[in-house]
Protein backbone atom coordinates (compact mmCIF):
# COMPACT_ATOMS: atom_id res chain seq x y z
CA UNK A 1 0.00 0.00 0.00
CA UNK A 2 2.81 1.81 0.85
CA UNK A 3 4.49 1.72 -2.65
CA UNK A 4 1.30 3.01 -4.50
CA UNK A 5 0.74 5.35 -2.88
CA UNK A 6 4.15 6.57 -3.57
CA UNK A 7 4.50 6.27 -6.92
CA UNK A 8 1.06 8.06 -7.24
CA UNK A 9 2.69 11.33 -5.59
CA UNK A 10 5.49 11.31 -7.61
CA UNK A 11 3.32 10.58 -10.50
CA UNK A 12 1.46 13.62 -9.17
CA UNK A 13 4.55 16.27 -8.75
CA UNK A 14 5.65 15.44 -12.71
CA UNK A 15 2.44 16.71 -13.63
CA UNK A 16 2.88 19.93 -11.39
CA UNK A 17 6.47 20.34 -12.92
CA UNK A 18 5.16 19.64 -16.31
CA UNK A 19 2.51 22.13 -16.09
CA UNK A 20 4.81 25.07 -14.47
CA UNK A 21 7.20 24.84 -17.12
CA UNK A 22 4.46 25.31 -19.95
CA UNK A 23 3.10 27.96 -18.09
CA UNK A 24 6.61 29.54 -17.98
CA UNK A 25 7.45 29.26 -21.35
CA UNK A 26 4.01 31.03 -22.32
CA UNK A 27 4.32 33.92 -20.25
CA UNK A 28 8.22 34.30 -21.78
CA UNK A 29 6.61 33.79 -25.30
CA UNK A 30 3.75 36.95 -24.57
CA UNK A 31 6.35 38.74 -22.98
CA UNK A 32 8.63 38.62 -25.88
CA UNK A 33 6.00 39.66 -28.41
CA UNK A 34 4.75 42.78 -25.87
CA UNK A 35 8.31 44.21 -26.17
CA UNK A 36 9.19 43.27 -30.29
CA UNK A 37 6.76 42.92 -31.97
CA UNK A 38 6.67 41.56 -35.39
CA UNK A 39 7.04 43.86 -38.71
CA UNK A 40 3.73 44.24 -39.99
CA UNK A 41 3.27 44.91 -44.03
CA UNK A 42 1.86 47.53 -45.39
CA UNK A 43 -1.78 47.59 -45.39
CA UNK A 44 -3.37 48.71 -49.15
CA UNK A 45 -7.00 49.63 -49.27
CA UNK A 46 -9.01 50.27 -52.12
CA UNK A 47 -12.11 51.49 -51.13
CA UNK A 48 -12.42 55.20 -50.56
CA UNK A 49 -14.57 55.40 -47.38
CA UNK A 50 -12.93 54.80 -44.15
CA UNK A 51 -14.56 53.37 -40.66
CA UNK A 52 -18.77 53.22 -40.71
CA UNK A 53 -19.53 56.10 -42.98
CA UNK A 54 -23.10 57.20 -42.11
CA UNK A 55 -24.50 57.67 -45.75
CA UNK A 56 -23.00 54.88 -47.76
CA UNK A 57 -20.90 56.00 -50.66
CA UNK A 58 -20.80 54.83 -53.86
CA UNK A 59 -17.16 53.29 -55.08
CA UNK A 60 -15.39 54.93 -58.29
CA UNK A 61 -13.75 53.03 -61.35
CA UNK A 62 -10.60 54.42 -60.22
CA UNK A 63 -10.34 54.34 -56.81
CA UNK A 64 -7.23 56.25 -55.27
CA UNK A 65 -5.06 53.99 -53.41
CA UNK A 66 -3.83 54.13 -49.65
CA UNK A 67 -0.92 52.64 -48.13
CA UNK A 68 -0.58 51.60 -44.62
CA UNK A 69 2.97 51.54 -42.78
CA UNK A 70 3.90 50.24 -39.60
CA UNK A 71 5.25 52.73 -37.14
CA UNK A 72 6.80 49.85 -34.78
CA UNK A 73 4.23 50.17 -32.10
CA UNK A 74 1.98 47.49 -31.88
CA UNK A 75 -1.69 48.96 -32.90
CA UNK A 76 -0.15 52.12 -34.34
CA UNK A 77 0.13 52.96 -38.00
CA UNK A 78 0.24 55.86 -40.90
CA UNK A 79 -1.59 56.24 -43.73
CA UNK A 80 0.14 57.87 -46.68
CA UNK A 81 -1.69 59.34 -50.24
CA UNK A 82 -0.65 57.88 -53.37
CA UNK A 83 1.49 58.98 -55.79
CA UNK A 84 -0.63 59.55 -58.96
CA UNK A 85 0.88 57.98 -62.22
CA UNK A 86 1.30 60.22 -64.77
CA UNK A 87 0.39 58.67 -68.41
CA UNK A 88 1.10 60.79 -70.97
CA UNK A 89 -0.54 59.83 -74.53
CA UNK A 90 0.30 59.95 -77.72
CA UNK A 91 -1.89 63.57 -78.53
CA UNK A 92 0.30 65.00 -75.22
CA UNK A 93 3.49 63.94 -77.01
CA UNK A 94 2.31 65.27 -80.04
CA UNK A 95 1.53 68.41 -78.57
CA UNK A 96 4.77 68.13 -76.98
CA UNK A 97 7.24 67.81 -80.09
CA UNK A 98 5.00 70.54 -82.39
CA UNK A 99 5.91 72.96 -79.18
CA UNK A 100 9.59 72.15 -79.19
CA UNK A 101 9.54 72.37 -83.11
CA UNK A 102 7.77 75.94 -82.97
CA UNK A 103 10.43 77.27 -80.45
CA UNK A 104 13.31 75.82 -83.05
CA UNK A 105 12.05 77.77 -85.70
CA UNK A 106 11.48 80.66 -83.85
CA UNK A 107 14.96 80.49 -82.37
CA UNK A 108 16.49 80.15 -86.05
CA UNK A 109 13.98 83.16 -86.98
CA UNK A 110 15.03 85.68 -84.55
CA UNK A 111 18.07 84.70 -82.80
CA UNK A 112 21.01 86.59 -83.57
CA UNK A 113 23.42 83.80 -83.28
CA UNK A 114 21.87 82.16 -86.74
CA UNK A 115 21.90 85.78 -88.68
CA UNK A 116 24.12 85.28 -92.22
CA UNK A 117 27.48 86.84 -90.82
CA UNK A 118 29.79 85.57 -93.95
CA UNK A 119 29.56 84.83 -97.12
CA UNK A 120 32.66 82.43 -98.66
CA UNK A 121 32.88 83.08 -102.12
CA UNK A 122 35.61 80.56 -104.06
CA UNK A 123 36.35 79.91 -107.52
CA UNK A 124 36.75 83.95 -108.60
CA UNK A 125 39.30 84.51 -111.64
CA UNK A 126 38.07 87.96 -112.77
CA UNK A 127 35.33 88.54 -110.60
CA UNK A 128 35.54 90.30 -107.05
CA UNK A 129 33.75 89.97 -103.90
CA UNK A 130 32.79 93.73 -104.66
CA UNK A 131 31.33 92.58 -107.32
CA UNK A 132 29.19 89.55 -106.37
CA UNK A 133 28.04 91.00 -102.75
CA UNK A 134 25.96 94.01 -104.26
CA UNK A 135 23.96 91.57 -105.64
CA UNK A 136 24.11 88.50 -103.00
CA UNK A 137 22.61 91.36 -100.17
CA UNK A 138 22.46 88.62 -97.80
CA UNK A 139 24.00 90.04 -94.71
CA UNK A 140 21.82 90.23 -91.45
CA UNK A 141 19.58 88.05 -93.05
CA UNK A 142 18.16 85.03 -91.51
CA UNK A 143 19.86 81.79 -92.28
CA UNK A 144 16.64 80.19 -92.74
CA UNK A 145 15.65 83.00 -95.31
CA UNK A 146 18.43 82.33 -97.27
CA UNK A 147 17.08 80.13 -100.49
CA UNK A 148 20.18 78.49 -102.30
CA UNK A 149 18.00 78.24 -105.56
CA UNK A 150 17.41 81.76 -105.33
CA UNK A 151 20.85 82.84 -104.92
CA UNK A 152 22.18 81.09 -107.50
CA UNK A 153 19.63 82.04 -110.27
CA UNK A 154 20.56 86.00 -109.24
CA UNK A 155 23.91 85.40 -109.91
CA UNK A 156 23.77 83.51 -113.61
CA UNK A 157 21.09 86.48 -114.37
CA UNK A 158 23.47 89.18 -113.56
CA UNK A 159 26.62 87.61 -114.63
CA UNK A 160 26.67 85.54 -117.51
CA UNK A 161 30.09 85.48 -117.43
CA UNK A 162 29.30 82.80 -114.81
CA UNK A 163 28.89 79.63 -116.19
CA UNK A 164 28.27 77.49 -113.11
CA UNK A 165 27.29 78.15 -109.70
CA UNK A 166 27.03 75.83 -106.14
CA UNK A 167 25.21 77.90 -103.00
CA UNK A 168 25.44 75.97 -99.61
CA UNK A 169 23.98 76.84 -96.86
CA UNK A 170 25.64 76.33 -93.23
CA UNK A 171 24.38 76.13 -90.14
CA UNK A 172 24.78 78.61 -88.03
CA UNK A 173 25.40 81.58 -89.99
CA UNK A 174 27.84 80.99 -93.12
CA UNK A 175 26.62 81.02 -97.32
CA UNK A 176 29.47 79.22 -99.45
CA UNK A 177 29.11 79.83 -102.77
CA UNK A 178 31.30 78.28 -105.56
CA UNK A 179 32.04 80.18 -108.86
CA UNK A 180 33.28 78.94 -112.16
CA UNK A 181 33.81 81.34 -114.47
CA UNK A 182 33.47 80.91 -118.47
CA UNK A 183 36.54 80.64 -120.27
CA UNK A 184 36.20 83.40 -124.01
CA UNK A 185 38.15 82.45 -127.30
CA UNK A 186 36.67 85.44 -129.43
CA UNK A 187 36.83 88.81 -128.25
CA UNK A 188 34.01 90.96 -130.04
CA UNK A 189 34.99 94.73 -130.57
CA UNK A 190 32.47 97.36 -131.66
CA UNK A 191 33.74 100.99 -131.44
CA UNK A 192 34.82 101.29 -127.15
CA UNK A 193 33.03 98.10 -126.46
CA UNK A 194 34.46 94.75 -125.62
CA UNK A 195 32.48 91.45 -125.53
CA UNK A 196 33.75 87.75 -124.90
CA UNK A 197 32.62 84.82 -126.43
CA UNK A 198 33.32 80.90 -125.17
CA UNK A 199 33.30 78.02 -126.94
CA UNK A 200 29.74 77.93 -126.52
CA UNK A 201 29.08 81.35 -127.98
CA UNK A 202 27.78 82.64 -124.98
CA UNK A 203 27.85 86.55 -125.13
CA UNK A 204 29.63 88.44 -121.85
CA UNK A 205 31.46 91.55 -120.63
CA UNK A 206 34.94 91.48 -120.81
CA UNK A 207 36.73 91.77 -117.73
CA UNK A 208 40.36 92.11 -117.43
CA UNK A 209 42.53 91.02 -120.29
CA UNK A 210 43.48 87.93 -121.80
CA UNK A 211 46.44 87.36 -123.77
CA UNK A 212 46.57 86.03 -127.79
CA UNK A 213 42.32 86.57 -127.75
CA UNK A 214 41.13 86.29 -131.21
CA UNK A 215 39.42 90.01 -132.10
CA UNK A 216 36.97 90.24 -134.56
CA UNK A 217 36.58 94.02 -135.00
CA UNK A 218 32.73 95.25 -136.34
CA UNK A 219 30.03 98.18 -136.43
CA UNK A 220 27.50 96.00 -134.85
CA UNK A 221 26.93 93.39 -132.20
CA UNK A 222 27.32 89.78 -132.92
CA UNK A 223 24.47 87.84 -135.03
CA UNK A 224 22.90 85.80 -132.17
CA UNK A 225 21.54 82.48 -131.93
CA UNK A 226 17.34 82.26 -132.78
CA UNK A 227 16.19 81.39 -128.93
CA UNK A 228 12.78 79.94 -128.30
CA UNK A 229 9.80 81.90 -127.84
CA UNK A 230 9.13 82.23 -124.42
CA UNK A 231 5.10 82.33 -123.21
CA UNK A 232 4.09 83.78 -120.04
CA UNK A 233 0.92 81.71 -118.00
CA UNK A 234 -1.53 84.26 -119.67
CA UNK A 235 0.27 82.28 -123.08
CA UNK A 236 0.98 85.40 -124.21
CA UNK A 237 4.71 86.40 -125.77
CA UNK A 238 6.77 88.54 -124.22
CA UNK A 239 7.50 90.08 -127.21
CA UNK A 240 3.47 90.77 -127.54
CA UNK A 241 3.27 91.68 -124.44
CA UNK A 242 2.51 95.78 -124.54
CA UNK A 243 4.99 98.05 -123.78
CA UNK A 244 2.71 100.15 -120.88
CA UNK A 245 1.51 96.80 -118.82
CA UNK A 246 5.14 95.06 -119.04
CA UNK A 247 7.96 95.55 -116.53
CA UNK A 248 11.36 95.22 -117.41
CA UNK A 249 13.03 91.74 -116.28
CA UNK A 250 16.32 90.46 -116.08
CA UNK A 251 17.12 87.81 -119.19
CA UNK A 252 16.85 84.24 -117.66
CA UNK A 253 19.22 83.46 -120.30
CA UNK A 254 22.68 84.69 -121.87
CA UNK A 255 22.65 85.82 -125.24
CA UNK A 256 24.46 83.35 -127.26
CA UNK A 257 26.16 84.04 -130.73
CA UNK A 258 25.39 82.34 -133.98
CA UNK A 259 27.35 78.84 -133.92
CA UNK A 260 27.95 78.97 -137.99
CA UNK A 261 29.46 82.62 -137.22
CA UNK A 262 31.57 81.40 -134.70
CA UNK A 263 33.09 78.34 -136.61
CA UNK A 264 33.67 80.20 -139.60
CA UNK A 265 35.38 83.17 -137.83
CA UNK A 266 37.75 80.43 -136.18
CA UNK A 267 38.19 78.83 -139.64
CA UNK A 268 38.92 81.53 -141.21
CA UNK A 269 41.42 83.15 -138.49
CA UNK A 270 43.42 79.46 -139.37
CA UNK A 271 43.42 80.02 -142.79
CA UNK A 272 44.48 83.87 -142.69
CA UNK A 273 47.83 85.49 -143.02
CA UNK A 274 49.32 87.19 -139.83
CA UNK A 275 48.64 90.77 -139.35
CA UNK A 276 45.30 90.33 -140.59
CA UNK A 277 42.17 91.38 -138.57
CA UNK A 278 39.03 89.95 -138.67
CA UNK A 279 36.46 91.94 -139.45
CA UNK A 280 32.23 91.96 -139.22
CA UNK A 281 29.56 94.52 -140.82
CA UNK A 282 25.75 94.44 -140.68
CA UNK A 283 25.58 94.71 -144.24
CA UNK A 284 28.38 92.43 -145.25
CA UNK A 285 28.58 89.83 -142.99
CA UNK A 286 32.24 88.39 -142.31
CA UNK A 287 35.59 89.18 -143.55
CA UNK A 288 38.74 90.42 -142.83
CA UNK A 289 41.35 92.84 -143.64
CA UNK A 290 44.65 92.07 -145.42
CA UNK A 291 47.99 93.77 -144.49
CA UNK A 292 48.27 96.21 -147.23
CA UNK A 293 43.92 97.17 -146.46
CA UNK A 294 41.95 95.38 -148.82
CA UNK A 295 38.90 94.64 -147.17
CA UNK A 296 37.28 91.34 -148.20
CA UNK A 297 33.57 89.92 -147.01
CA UNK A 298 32.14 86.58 -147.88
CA UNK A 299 28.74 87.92 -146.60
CA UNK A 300 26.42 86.29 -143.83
CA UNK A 301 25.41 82.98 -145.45
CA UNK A 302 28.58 81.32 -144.72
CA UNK A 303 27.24 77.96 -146.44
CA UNK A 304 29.43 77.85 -149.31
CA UNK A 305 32.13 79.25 -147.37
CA UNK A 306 35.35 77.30 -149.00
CA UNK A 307 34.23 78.55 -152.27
CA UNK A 308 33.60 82.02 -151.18
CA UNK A 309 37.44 81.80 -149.74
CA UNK A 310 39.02 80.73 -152.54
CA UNK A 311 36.77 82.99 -154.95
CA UNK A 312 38.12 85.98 -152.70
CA UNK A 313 41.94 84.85 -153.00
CA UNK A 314 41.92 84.30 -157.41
CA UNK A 315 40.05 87.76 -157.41
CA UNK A 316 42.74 89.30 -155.40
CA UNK A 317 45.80 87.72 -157.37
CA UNK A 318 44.32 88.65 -160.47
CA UNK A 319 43.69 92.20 -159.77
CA UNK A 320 46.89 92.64 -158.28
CA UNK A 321 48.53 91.31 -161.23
CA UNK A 322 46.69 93.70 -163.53
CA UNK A 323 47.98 96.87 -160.99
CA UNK A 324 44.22 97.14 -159.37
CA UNK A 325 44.47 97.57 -155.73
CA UNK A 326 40.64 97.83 -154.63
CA UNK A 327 39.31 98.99 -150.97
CA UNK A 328 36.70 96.79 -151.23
CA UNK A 329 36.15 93.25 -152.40
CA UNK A 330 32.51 91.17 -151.85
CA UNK A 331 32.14 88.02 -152.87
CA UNK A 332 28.86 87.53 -151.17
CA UNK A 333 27.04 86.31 -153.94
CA UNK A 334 29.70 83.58 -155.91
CA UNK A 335 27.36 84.71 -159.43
CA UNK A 336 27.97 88.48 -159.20
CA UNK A 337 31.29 89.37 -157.13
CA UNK A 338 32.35 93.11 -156.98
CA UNK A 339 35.11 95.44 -156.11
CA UNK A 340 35.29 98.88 -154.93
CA UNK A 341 38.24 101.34 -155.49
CA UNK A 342 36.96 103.07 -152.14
CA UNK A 343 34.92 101.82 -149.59
């Protein structure tokens, strides 16, 4: 009886111990949590009432969200607004880019940073920058005035002497423009006036000098070229146009000489003696004029002009062997030739 009732108490105290220790370790456990608490998340909420609103509101498509942070005290927290997030569209860029653009162009408009300050000119021979600028006039102008088409057709109608010209334009504030200037083989005399001619026979002022030029010496300027007729948008010609209504206009293009003048001239110059000049008149076309001062034309249809030649040089040995020494000798017409003792 003895032993039972023993091994009952002891039975009995294991319990006790048992149940002290889980009572101990609970009380550390609440303890612990009462002086760190765990971190808490934040807390989003998507409705827009908070608490027990009185009148019941009604919830929006687009609710504004509301974050929640833990302040480290238990029960405690904050409530912070939301950032709104800006979407911009395609019509806001749009807008955007046009607005930029616009201040661009009005920067290049009226900002004196991208005014024309120089103007390179290369390529001169005879030309001078005094000569070109007068009619370039493109200083203080805006660089997004300046129209490089423009430029260059002022400058071939002013000097057609030019015979090609390159305008670039350079951002900020700088015109190149590239010259080439024509190269003349004829040089066309009448009285105090000097024209050149190029290969061509384009018709321009002579400028400077150029040595062992070919000078054909006349009363009149040189036959030209038959250009086509030209029709305004009313399809009238400007040669119908009257004479009170029309304004005078630059020529669009250079006068250009007759191309059967021009070869025969340079024909002839290879078949002629030296010291003889070259010589044009209204009346009797070409010719020249021999050392001792006959004065021969062939006239202005130079078609048969081989015959003409050689017609000219039997007439001339012939009278000269008779003792005839003439001032004047046309062989215009092959079928009726003439001679004049003074011209």
């Amino acid at each position: 009886m003895n032993q039972s009732r023993s091994s009952n108490r002891s039975r009995i105290e294991e319990l006790r111990q048992r149940r002290a220790q889980r009572t101990t370790q609970r009380a550390d456990t609440a303890s612990r949590r009462v002086t760190t608490p765990p971190p808490t998340r934040p807390v989003v909420v998507r409705n827009t009432t908070f608490g027990t609103p009185i009148h019941r509101q009604v919830a929006t498509q687009r609710p504004r969200r509301t974050y929640y942070v833990a302040t480290g005290m238990p029960g405690v927290e904050m409530r912070l607004p939301s950032i709104p997030v800006i979407r911009p569209g395609w019509r806001a860029l749009s807008a955007m880019i046009v607005l930029v653009a616009l201040i661009g162009i009005f920067s290049l408009w009226a900002s004196p940073f991208f005014q024309v300050d120089s103007v390179a000119l290369e390529g001169m021979e005879r030309l001078t920058t005094s000569d070109l600028e007068p009619v370039l006039n493109l200083r203080n102008l805006a660089i997004v005035e300046v129209d490089a088409g423009a430029v260059k057709e002022e400058l071939m109608r002013f000097f057609p002497d030019l015979e090609n010209v390159q305008v670039a334009v350079e951002l900020p504030n700088t015109v190149k423009v590239i010259v080439r200037e024509r190269r003349p083989i004829l040089a066309w005399q009448k009285e105090d006036q000097v024209m050149w001619i190029d290969a061509s026979g384009i018709i321009f002022p002579a400028r400077g000098t150029v040595e062992g030029l070919l000078t054909v010496f006349s009363n009149d300027n040189p036959p030209l070229a038959i250009a086509p007729v030209e029709s305004n948008s009313e399809g009238e010609t400007q040669g119908n146009a009257s004479a009170g209504n029309s304004k005078p206009s630059l020529k669009t293009t250079p006068e250009r000489m007759e191309p059967k003048t021009l070869q025969t001239i340079h024909k002839l110059a290879s078949l002629l003696p030296e010291n003889s000049v070259i010589a044009y008149d209204d009346m009797n076309g070409v010719g020249w004029k021999t050392p001792d001062g006959l004065q021969v034309y062939i006239g202005k249809d130079l078609t048969n002009f081989e015959v003409k030649y050689n017609m000219a040089e039997q007439i001339i040995a012939q009278l000269y062997q008779r003792g005839i020494y003439p001032a004047l000798l046309n062989v215009a017409d092959p079928n009726a030739p003439f001679y004049r003792m003074e011209q």
